[in-house]
PDB file of N, CA and C in Angstrom:
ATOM      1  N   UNK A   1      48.422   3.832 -83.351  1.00  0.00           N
ATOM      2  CA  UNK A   1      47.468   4.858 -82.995  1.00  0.00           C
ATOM      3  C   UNK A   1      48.034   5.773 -81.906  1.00  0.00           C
ATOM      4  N   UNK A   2      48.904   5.150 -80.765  1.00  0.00           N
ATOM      5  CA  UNK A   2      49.019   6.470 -79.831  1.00  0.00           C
ATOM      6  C   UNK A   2      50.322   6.717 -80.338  1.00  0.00           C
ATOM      7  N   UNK A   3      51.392   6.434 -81.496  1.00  0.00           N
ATOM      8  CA  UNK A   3      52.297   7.112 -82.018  1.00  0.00           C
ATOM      9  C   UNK A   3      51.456   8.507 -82.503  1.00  0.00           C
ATOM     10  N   UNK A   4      50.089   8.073 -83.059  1.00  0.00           N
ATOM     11  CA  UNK A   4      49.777   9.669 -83.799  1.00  0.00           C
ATOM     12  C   UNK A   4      49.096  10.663 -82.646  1.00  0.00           C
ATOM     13  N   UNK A   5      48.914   9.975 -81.667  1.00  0.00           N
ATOM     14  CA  UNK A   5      47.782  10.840 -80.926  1.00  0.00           C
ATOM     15  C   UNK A   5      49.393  11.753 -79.994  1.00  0.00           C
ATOM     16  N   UNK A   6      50.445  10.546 -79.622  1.00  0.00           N
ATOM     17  CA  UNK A   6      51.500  11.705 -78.891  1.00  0.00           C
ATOM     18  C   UNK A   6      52.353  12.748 -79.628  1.00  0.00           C
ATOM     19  N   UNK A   7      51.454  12.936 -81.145  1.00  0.00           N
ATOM     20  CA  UNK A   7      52.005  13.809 -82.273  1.00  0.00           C
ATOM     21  C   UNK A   7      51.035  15.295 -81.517  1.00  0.00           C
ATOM     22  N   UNK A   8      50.102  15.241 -81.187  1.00  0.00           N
ATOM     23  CA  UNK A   8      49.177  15.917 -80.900  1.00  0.00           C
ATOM     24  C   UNK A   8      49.476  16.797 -79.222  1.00  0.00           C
ATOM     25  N   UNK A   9      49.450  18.131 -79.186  1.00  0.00           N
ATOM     26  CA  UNK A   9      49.532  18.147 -77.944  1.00  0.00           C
ATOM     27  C   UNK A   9      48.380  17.693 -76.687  1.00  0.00           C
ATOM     28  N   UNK A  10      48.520  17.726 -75.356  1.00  0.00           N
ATOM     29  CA  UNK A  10      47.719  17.735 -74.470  1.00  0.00           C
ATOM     30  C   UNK A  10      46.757  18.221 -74.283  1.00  0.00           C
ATOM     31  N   UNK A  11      46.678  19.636 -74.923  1.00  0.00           N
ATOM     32  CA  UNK A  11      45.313  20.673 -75.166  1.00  0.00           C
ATOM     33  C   UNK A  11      44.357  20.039 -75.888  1.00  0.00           C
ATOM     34  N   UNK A  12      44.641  19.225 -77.161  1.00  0.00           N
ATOM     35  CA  UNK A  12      44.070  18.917 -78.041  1.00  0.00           C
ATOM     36  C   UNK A  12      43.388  17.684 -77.528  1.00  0.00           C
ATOM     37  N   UNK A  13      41.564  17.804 -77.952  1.00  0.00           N
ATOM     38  CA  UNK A  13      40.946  17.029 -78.018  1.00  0.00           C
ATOM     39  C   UNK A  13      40.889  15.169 -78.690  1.00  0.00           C
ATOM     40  N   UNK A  14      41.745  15.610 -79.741  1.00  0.00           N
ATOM     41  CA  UNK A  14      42.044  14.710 -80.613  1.00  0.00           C
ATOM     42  C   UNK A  14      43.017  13.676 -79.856  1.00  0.00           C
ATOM     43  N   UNK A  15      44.085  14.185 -79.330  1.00  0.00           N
ATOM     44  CA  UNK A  15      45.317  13.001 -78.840  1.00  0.00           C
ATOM     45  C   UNK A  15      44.338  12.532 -77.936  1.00  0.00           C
ATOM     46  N   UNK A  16      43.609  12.962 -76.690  1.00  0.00           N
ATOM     47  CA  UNK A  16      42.857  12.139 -75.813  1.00  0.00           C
ATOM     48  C   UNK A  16      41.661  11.073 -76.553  1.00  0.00           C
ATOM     49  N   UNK A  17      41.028  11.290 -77.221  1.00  0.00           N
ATOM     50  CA  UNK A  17      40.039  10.180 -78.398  1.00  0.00           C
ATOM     51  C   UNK A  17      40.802   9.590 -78.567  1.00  0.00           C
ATOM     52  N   UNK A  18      41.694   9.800 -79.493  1.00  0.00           N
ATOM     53  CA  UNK A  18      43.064   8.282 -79.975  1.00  0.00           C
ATOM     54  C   UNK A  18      43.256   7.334 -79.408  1.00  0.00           C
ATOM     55  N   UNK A  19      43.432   8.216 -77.876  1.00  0.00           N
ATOM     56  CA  UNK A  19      44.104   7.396 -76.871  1.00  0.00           C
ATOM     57  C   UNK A  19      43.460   6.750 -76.848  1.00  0.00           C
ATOM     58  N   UNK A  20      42.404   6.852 -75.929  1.00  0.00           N
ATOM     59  CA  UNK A  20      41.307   5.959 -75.618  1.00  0.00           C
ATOM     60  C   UNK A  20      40.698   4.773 -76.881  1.00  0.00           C
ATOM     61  N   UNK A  21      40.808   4.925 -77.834  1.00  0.00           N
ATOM     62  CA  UNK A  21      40.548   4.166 -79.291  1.00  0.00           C
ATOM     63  C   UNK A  21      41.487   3.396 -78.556  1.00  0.00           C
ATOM     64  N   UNK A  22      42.912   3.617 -78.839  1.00  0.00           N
ATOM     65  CA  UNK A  22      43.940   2.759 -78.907  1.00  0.00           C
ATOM     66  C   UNK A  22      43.688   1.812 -77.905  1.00  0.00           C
ATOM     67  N   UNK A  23      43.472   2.420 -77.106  1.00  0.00           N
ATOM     68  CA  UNK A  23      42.861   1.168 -75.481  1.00  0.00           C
ATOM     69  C   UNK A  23      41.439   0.461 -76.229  1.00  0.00           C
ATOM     70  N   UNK A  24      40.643   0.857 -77.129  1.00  0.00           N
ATOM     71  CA  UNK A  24      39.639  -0.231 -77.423  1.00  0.00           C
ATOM     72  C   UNK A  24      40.060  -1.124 -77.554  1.00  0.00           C
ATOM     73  N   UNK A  25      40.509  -0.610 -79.019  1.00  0.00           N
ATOM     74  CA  UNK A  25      41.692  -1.591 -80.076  1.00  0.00           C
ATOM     75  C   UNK A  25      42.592  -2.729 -79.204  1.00  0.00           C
ATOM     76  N   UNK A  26      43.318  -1.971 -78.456  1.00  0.00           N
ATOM     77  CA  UNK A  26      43.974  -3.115 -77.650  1.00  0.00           C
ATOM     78  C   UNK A  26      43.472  -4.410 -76.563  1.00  0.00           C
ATOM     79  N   UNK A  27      42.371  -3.729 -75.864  1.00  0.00           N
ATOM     80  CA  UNK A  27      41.474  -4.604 -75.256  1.00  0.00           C
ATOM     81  C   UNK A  27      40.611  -5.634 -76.543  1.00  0.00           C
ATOM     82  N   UNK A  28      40.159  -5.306 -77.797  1.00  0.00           N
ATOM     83  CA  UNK A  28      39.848  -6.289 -78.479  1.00  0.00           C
ATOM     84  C   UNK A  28      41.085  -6.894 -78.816  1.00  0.00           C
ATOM     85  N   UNK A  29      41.901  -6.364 -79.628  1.00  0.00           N
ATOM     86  CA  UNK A  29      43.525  -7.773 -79.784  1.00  0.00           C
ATOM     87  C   UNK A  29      43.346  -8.660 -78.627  1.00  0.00           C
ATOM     88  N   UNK A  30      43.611  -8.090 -77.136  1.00  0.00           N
ATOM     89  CA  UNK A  30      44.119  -9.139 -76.124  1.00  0.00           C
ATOM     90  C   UNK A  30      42.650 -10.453 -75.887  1.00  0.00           C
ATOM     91  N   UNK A  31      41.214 -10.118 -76.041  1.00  0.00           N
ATOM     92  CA  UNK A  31      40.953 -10.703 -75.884  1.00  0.00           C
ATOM     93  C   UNK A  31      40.365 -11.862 -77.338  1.00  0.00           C
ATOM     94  N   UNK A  32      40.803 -11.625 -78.760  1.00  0.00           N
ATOM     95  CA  UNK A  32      40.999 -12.151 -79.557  1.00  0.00           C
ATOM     96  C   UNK A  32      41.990 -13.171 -79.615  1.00  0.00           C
ATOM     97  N   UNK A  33      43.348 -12.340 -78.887  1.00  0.00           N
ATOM     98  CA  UNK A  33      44.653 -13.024 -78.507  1.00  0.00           C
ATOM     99  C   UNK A  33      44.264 -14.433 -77.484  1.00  0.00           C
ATOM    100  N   UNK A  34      43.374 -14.077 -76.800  1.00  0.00           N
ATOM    101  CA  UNK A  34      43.311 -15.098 -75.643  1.00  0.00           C
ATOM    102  C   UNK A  34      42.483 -16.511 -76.100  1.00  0.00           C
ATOM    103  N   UNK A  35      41.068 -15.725 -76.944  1.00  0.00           N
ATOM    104  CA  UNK A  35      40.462 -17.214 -77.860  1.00  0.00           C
ATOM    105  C   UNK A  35      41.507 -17.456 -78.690  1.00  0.00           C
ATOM    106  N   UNK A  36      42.305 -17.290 -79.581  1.00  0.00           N
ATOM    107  CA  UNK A  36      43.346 -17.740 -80.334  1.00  0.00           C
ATOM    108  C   UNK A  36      44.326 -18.864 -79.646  1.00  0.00           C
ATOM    109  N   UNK A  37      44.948 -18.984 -78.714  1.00  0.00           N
ATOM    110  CA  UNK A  37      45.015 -19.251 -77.535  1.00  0.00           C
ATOM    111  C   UNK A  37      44.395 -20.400 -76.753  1.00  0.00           C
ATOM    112  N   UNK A  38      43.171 -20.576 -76.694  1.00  0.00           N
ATOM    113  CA  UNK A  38      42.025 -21.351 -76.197  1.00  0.00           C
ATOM    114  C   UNK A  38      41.943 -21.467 -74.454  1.00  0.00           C
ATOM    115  N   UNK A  39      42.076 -20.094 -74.010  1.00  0.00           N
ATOM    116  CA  UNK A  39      41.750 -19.575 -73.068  1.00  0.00           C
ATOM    117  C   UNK A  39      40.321 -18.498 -73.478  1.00  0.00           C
ATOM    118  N   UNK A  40      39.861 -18.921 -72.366  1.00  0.00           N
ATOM    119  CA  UNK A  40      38.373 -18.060 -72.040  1.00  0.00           C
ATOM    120  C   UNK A  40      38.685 -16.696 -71.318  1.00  0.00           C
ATOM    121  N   UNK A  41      38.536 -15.377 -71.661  1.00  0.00           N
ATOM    122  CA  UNK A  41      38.942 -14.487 -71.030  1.00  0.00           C
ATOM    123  C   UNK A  41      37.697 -14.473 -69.741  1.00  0.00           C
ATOM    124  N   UNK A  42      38.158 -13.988 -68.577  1.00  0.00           N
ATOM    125  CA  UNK A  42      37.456 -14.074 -67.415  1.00  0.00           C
ATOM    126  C   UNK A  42      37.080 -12.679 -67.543  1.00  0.00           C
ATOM    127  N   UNK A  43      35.689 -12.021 -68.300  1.00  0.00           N
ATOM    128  CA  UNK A  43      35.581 -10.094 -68.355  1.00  0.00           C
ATOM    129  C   UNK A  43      35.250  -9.687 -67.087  1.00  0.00           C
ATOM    130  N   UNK A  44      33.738 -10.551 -66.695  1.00  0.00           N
ATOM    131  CA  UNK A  44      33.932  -9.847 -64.795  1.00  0.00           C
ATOM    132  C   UNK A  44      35.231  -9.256 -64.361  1.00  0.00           C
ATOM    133  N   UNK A  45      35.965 -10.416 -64.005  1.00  0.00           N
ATOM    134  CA  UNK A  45      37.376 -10.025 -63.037  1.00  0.00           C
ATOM    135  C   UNK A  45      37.788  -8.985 -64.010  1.00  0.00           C
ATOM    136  N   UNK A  46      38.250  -8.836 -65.155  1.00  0.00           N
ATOM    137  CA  UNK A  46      38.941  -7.894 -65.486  1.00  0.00           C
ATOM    138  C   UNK A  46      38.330  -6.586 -65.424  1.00  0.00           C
ATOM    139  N   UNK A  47      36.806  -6.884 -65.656  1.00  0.00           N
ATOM    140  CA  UNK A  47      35.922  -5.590 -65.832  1.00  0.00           C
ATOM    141  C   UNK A  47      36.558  -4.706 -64.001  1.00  0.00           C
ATOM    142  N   UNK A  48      36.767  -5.804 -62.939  1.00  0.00           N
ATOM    143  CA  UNK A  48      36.601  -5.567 -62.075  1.00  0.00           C
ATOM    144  C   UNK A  48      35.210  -5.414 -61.250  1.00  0.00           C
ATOM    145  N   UNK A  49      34.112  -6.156 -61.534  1.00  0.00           N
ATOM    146  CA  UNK A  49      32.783  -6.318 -61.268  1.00  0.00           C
ATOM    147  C   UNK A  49      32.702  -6.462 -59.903  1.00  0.00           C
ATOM    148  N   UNK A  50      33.583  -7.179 -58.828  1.00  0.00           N
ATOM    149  CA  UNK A  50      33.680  -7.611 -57.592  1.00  0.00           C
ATOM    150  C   UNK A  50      33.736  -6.372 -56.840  1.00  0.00           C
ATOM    151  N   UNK A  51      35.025  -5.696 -57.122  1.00  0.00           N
ATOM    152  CA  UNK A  51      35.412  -4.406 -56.439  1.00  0.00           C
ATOM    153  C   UNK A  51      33.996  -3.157 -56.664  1.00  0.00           C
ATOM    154  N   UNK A  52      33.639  -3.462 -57.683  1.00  0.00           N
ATOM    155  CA  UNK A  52      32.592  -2.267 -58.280  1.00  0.00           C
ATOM    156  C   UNK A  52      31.022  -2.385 -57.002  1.00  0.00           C
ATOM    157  N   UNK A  53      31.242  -4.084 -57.183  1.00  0.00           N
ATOM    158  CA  UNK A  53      29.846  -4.598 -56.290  1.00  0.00           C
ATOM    159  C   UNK A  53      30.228  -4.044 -55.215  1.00  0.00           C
ATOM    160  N   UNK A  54      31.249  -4.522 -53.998  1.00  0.00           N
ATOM    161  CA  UNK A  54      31.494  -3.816 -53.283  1.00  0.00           C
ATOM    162  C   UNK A  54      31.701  -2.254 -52.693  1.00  0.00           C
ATOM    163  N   UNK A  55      32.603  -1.748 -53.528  1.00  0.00           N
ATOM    164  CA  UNK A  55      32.414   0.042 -53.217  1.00  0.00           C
ATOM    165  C   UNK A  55      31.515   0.601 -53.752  1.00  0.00           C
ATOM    166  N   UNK A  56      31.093   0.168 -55.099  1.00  0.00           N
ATOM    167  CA  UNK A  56      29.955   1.070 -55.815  1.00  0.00           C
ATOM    168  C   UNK A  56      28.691   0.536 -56.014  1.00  0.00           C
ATOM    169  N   UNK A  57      27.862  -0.167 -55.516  1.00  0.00           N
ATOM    170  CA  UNK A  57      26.922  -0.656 -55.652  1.00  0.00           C
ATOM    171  C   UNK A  57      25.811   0.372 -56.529  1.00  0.00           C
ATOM    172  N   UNK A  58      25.331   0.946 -56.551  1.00  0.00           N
ATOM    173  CA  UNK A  58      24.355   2.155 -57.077  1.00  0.00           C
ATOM    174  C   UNK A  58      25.095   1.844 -58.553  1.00  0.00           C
ATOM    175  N   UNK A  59      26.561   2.558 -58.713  1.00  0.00           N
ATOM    176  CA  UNK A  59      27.638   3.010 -59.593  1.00  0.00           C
ATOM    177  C   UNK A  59      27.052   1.542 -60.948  1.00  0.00           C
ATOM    178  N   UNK A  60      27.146   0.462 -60.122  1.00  0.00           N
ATOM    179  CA  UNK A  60      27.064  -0.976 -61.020  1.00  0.00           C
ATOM    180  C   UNK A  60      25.526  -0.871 -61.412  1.00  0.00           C
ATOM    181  N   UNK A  61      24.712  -0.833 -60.124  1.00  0.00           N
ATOM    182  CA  UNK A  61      23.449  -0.730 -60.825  1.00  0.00           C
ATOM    183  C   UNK A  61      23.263  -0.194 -61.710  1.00  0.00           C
ATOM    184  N   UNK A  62      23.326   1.141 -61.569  1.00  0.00           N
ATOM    185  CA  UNK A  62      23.147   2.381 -62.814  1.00  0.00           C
ATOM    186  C   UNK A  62      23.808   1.399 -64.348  1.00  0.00           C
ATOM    187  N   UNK A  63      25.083   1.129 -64.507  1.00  0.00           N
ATOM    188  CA  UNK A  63      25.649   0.209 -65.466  1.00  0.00           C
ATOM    189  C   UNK A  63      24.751  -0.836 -65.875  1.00  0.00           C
ATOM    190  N   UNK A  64      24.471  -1.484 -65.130  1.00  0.00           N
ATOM    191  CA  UNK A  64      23.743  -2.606 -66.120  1.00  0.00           C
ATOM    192  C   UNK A  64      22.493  -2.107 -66.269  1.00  0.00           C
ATOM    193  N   UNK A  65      21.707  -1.038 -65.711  1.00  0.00           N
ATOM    194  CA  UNK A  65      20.571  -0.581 -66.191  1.00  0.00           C
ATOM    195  C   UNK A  65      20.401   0.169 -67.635  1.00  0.00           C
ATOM    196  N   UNK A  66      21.763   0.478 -67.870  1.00  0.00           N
ATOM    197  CA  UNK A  66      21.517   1.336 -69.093  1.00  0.00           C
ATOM    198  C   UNK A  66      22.320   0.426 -69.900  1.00  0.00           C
ATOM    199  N   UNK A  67      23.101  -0.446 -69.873  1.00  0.00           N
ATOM    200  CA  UNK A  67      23.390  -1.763 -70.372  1.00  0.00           C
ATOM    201  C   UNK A  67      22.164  -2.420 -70.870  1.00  0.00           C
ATOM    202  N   UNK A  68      21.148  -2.895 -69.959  1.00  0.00           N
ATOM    203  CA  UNK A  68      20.120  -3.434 -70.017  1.00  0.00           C
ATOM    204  C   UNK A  68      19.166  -3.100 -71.302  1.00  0.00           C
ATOM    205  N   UNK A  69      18.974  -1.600 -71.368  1.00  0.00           N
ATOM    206  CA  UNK A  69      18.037  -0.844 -71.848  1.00  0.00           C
ATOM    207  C   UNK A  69      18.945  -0.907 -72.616  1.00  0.00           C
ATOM    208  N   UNK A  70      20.250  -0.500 -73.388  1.00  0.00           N
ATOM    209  CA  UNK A  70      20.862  -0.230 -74.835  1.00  0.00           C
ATOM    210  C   UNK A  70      20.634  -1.652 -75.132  1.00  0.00           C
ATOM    211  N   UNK A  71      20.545  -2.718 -74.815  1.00  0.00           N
ATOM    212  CA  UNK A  71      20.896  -4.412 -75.550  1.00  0.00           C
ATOM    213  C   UNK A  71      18.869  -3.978 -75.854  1.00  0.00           C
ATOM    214  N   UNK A  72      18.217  -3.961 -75.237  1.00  0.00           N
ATOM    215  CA  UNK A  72      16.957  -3.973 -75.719  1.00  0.00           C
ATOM    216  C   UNK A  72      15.703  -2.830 -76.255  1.00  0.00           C
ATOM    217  N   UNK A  73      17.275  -1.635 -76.846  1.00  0.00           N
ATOM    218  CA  UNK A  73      16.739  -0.950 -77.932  1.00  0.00           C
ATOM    219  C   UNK A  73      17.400  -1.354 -79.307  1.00  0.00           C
ATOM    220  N   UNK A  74      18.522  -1.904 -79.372  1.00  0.00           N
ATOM    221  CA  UNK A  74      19.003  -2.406 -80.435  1.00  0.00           C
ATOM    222  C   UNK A  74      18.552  -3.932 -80.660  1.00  0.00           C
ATOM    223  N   UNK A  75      18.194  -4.600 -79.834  1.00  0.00           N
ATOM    224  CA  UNK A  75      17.114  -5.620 -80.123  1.00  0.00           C
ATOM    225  C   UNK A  75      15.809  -4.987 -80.922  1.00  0.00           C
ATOM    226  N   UNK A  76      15.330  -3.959 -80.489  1.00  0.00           N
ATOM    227  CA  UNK A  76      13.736  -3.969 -80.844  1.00  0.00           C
ATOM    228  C   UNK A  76      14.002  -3.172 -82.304  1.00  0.00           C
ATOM    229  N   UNK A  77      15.153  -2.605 -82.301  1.00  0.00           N
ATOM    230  CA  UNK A  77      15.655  -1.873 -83.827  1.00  0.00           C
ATOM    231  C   UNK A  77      15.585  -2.693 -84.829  1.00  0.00           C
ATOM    232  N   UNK A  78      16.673  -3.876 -84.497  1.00  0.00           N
ATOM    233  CA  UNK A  78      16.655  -4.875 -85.367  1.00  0.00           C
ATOM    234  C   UNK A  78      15.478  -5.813 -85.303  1.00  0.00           C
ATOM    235  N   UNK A  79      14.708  -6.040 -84.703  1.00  0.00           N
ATOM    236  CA  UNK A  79      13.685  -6.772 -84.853  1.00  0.00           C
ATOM    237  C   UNK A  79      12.958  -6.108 -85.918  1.00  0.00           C
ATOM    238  N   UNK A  80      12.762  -4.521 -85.985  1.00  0.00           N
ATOM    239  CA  UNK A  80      11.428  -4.042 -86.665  1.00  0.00           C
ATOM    240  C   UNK A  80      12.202  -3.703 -87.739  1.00  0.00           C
ATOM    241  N   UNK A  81      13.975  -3.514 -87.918  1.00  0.00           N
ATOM    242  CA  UNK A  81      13.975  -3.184 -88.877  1.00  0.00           C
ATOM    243  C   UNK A  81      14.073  -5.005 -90.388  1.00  0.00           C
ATOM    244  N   UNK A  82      13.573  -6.056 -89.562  1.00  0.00           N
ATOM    245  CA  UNK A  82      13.983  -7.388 -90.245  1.00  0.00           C
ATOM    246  C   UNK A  82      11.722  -7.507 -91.084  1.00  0.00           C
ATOM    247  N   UNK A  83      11.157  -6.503 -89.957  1.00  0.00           N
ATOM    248  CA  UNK A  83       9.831  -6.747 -91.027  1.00  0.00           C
ATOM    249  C   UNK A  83       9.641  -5.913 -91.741  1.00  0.00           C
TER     250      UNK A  83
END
């Protein structure tokens, strides 16, 4: 994926999306890689949750508030869309 996106120049909208894909993509491999493995990936620490609590407190709140609220509109989606 970022072979095609560094096909693309810098102007272009497109190479920056890729990119960032490619970083999904790769963050799911590594932590697929890690249950494969039979290591537990630690996401806090990596999320960096500690540092966030500390300098950004508001920054984290705001995050799990709309965290919060997306897990329990796609709950109530799938609930109503199962009757």
């Amino acid at each position: 994926m970022r072979e095609m996106a560094y096909h693309h120049s810098e102007g272009r909208m497109l190479r920056w999306l890729t990119l960032m894909a490619a970083d999904r993509v790769n963050m799911f491999e590594d932590i697929v890689n890690d249950l494969a493995h039979g290591r537990i990936p630690n996401i806090p620490k990596e999320m960096g949750l500690r540092t966030e609590l500390r300098y950004n407190p508001r920054g984290l709140a705001k995050k799990v508030a709309i965290t919060g609220l997306a897990v329990v509109l796609v709950a109530a989606y799938l609930r109503s869309r199962r009757r």
